[in-house]
C-alpha atoms as a PDB file:
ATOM      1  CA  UNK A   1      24.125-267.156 -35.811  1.00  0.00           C
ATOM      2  CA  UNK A   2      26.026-267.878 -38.757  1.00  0.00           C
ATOM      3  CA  UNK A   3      28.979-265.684 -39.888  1.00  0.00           C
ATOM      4  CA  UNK A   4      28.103-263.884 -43.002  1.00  0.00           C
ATOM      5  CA  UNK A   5      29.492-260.404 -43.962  1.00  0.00           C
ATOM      6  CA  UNK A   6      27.037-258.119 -44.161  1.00  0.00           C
ATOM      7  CA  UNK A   7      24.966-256.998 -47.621  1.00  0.00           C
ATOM      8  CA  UNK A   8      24.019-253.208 -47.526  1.00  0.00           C
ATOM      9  CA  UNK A   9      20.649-252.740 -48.548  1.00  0.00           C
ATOM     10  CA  UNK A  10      20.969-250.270 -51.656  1.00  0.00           C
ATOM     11  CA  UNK A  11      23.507-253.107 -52.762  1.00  0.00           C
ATOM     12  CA  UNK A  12      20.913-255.883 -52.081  1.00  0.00           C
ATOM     13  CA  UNK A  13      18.480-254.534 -53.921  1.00  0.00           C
ATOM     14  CA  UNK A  14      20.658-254.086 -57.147  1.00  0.00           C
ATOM     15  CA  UNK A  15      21.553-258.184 -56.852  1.00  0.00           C
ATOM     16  CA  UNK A  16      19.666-261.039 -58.803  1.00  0.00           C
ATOM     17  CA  UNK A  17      21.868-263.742 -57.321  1.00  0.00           C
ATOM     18  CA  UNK A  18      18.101-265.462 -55.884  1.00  0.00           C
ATOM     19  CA  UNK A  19      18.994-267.959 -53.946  1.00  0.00           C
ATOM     20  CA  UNK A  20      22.302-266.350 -52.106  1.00  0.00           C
ATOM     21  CA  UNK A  21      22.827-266.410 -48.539  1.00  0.00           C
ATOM     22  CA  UNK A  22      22.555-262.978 -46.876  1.00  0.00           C
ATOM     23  CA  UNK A  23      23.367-261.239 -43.995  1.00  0.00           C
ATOM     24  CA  UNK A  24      21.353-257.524 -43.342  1.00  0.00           C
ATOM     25  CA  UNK A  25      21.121-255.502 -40.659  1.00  0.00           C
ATOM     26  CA  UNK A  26      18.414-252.373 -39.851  1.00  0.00           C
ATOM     27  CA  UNK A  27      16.137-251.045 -38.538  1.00  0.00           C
ATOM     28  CA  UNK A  28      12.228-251.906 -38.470  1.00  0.00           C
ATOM     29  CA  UNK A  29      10.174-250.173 -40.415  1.00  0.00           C
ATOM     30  CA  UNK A  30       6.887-251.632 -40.096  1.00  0.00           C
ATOM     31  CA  UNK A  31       5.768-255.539 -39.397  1.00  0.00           C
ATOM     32  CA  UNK A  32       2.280-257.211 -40.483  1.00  0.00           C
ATOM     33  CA  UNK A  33       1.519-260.710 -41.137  1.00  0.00           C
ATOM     34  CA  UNK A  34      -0.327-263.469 -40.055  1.00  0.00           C
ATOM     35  CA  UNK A  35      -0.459-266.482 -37.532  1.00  0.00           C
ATOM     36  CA  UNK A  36       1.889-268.578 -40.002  1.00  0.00           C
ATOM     37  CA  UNK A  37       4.217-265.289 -41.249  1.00  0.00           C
ATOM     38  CA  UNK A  38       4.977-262.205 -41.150  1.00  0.00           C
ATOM     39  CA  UNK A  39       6.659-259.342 -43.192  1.00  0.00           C
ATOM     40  CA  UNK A  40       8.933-257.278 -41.924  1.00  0.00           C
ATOM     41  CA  UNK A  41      10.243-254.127 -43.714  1.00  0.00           C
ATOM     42  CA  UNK A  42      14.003-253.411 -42.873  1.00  0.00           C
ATOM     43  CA  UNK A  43      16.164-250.164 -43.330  1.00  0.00           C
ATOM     44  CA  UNK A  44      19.449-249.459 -43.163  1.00  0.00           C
ATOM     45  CA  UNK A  45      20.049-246.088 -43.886  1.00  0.00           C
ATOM     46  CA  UNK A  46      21.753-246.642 -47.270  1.00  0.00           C
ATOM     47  CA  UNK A  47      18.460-246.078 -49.203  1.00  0.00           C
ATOM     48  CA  UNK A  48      14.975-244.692 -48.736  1.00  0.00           C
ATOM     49  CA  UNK A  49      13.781-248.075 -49.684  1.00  0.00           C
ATOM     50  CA  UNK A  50      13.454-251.026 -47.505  1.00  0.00           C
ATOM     51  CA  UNK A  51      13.656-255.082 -48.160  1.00  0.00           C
ATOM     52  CA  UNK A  52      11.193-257.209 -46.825  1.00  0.00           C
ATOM     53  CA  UNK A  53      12.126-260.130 -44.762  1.00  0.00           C
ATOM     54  CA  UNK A  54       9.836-263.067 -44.812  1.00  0.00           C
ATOM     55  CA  UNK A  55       9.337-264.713 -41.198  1.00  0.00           C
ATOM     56  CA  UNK A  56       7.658-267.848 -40.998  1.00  0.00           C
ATOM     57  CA  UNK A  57       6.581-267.844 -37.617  1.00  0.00           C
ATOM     58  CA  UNK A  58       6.659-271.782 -37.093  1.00  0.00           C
ATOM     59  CA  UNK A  59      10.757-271.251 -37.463  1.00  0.00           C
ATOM     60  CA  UNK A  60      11.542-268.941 -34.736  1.00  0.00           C
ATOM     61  CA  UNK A  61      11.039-268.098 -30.645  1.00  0.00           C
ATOM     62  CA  UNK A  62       7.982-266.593 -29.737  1.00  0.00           C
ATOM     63  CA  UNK A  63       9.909-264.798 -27.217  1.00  0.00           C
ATOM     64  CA  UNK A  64      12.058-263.182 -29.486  1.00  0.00           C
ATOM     65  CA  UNK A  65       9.483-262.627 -31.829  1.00  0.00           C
ATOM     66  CA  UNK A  66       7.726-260.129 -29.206  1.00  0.00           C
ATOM     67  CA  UNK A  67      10.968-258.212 -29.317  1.00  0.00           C
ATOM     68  CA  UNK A  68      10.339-257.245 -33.267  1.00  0.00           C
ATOM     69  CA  UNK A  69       8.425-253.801 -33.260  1.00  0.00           C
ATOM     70  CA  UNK A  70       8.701-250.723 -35.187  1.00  0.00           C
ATOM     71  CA  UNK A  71      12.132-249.171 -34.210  1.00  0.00           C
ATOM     72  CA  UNK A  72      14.011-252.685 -33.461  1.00  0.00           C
ATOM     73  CA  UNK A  73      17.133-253.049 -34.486  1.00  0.00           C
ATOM     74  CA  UNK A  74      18.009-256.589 -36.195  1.00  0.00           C
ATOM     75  CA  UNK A  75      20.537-258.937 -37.884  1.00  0.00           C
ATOM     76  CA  UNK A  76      18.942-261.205 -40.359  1.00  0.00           C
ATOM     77  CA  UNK A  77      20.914-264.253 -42.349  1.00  0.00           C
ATOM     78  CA  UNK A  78      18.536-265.672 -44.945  1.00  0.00           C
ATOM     79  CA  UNK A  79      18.255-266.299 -48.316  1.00  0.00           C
ATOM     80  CA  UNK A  80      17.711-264.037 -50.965  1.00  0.00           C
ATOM     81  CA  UNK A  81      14.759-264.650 -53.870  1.00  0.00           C
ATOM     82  CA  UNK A  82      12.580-262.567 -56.385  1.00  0.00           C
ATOM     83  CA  UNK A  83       9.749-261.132 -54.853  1.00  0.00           C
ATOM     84  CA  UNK A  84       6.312-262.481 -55.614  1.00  0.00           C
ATOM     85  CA  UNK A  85       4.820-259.637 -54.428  1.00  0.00           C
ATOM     86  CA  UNK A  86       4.778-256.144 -56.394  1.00  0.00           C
ATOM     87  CA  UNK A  87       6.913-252.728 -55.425  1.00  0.00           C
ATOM     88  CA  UNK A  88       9.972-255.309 -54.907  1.00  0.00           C
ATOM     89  CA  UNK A  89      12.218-257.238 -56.815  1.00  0.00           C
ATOM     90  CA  UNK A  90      13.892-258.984 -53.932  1.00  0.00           C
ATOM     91  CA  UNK A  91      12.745-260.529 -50.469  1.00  0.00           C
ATOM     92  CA  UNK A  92      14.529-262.716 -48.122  1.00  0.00           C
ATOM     93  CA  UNK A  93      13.698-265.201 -46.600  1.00  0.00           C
ATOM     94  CA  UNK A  94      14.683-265.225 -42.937  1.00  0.00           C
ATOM     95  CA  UNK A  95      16.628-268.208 -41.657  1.00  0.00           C
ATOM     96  CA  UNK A  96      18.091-266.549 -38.682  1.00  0.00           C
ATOM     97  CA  UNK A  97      17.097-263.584 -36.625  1.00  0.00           C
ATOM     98  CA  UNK A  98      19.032-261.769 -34.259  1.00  0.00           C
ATOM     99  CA  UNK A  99      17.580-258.953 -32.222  1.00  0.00           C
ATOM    100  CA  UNK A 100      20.494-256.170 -31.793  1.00  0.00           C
ATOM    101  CA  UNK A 101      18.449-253.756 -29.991  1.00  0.00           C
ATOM    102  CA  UNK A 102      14.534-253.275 -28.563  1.00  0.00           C
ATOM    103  CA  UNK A 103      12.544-250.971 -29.582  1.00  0.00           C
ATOM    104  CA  UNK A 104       9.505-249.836 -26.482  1.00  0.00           C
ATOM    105  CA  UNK A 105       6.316-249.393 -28.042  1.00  0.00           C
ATOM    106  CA  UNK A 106       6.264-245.633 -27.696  1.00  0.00           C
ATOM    107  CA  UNK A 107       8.717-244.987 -30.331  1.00  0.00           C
ATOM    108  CA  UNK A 108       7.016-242.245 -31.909  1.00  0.00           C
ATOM    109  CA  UNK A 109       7.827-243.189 -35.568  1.00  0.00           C
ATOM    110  CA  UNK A 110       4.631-245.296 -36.801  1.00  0.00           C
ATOM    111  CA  UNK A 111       4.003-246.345 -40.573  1.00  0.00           C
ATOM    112  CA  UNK A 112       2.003-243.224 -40.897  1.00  0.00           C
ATOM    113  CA  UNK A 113       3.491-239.905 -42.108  1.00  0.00           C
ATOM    114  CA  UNK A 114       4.605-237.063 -39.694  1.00  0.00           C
ATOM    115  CA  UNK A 115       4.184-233.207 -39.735  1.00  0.00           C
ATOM    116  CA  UNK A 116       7.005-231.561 -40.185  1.00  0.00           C
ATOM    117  CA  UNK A 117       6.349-229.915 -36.183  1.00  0.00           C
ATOM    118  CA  UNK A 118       5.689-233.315 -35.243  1.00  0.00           C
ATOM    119  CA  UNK A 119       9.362-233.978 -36.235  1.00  0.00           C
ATOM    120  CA  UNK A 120      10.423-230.823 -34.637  1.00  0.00           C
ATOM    121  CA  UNK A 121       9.887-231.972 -31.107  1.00  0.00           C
ATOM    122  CA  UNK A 122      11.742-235.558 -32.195  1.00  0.00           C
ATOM    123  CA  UNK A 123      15.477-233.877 -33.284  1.00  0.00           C
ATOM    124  CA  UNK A 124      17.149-236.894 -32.880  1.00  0.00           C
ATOM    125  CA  UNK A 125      15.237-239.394 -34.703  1.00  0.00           C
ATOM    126  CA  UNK A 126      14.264-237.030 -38.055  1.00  0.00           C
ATOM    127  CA  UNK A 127      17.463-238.850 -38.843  1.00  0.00           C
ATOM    128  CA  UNK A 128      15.315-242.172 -39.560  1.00  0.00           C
ATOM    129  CA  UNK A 129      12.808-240.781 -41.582  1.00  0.00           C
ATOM    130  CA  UNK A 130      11.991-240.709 -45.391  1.00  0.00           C
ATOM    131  CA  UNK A 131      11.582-237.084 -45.149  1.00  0.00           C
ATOM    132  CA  UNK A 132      15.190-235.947 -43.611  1.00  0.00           C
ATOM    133  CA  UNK A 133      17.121-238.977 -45.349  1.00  0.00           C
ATOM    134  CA  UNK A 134      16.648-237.678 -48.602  1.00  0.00           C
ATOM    135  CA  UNK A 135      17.312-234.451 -47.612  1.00  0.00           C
ATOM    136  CA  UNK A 136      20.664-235.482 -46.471  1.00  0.00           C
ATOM    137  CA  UNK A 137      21.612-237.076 -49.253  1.00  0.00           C
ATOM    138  CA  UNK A 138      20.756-234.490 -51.490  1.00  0.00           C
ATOM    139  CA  UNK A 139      22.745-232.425 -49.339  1.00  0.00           C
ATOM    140  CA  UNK A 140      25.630-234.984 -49.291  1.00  0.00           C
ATOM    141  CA  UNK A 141      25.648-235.352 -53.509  1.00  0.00           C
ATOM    142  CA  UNK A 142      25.226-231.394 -53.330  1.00  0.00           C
ATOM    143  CA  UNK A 143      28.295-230.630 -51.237  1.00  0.00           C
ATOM    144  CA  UNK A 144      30.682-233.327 -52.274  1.00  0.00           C
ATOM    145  CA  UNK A 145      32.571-231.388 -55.472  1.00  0.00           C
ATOM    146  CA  UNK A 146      32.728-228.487 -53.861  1.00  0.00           C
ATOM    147  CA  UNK A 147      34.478-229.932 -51.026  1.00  0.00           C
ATOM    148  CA  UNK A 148      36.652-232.003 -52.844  1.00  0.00           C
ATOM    149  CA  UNK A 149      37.418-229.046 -55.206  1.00  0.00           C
ATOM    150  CA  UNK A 150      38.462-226.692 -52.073  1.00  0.00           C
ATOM    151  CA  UNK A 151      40.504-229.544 -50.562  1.00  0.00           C
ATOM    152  CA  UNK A 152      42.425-230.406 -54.113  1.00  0.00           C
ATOM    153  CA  UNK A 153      42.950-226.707 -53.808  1.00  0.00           C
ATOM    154  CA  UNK A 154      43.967-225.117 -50.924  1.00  0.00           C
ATOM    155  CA  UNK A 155      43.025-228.007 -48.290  1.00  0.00           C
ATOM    156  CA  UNK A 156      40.369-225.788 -46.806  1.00  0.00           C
ATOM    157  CA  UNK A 157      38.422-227.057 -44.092  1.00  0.00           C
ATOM    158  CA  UNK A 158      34.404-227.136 -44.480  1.00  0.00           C
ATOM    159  CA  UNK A 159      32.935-226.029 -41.040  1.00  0.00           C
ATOM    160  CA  UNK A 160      28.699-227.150 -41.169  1.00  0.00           C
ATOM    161  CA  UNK A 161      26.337-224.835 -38.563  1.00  0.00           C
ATOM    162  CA  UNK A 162      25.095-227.948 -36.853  1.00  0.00           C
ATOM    163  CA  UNK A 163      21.863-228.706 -38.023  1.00  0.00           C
ATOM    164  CA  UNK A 164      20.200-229.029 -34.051  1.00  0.00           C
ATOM    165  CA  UNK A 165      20.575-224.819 -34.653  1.00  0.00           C
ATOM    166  CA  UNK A 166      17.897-225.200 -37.570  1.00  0.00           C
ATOM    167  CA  UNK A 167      15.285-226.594 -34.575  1.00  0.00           C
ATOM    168  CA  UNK A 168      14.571-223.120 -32.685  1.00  0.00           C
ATOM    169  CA  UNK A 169      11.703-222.634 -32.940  1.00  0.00           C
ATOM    170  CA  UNK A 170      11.691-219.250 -32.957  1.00  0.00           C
ATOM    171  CA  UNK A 171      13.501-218.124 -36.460  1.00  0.00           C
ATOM    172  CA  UNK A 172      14.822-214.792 -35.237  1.00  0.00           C
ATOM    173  CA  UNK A 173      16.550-216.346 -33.058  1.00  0.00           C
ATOM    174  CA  UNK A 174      17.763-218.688 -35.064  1.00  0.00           C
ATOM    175  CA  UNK A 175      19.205-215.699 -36.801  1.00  0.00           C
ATOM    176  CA  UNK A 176      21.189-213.977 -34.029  1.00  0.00           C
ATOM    177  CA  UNK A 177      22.810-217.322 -33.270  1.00  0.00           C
ATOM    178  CA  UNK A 178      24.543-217.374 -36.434  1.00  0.00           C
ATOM    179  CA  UNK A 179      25.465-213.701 -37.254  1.00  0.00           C
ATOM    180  CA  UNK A 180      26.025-213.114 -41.636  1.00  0.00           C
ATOM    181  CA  UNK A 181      29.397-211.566 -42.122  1.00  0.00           C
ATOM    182  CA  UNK A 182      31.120-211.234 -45.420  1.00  0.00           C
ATOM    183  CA  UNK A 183      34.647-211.611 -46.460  1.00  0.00           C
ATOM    184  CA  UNK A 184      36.475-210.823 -49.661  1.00  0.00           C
END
């Protein structure tokens, strides 16, 4: 594969360089095509959107095209060009396609939405959903100035109740393990 640093996808998505040799790597959101290509959503993580890669099939390994399911993990170099479809501004066109990790076909996150008990029993991937990313950032653009005001101050250190707590399912519990105590 060639060597070509790596484009974050909020970034990618703000470019209108068409033409530009890319490098992205994600996760699979969903993949749907036909016998001659397919189109594969990708996230990273940096944004709630995704970029679609355009595979044509008659390019690559059937082997290594099995691999590709929801939850996959990939590296794609290809080359980056307006969208002719609509929601998108940019697609790219895959030229290479390396498959970082596999993804077994039970992965419980599908295209369709998920109950929020649903994602209760799945802790440790509400991580990769539209749902608990946004959450996080808001959280994240939140938090920021007051942690950077306390740390200009008085180089306090911000201590988070880890959010695994948050799944008992049982709320009074939940209570009990983090006891309310005031200080002045």
């Amino acid at each position: 594969m060639e060597k070509i640093s790596r484009t974050k996808i909020v970034d990618l998505l703000k470019r209108d360089d068409f033409g530009a040799k890319v490098n992205v790597k994600g996760w699979v959101r969903t993949r749907r095509g036909s016998k001659q290509v397919n189109f594969i959503a990708l996230n990273d993580g940096s944004t709630i959107n995704n970029v679609q890669l355009v595979v044509d099939l008659a390019n690559f390994d059937e082997e290594m095209l099995k691999l590709i399911t929801t939850g996959a993990c990939l590296s794609v170099n290809g080359l980056m060009v307006e969208s002719v479809g609509s929601g998108q501004n940019v697609e790219i066109q895959a030229t290479e396609i390396e498959v970082l990790g596999t993804c077994d076909n039970t992965y419980p996150l599908q295209k369709k939405g998920h109950s929020m008990e649903f994602l209760r029993e799945i802790a440790h991937l509400r991580p990769r959903t539209n749902t608990f990313g946004a959450v996080f950032r808001i959280r994240h653009h939140m938090l920021s100035p007051f942690i950077s005001f306390s740390m200009k101050r008085d180089s306090s250190i911000s201590i988070h109740p880890s959010l695994l707590l948050l799944t008992v399912k049982e709320p009074d519990r939940c209570s009990r393990l983090l006891p309310r105590t005031c200080t002045t």
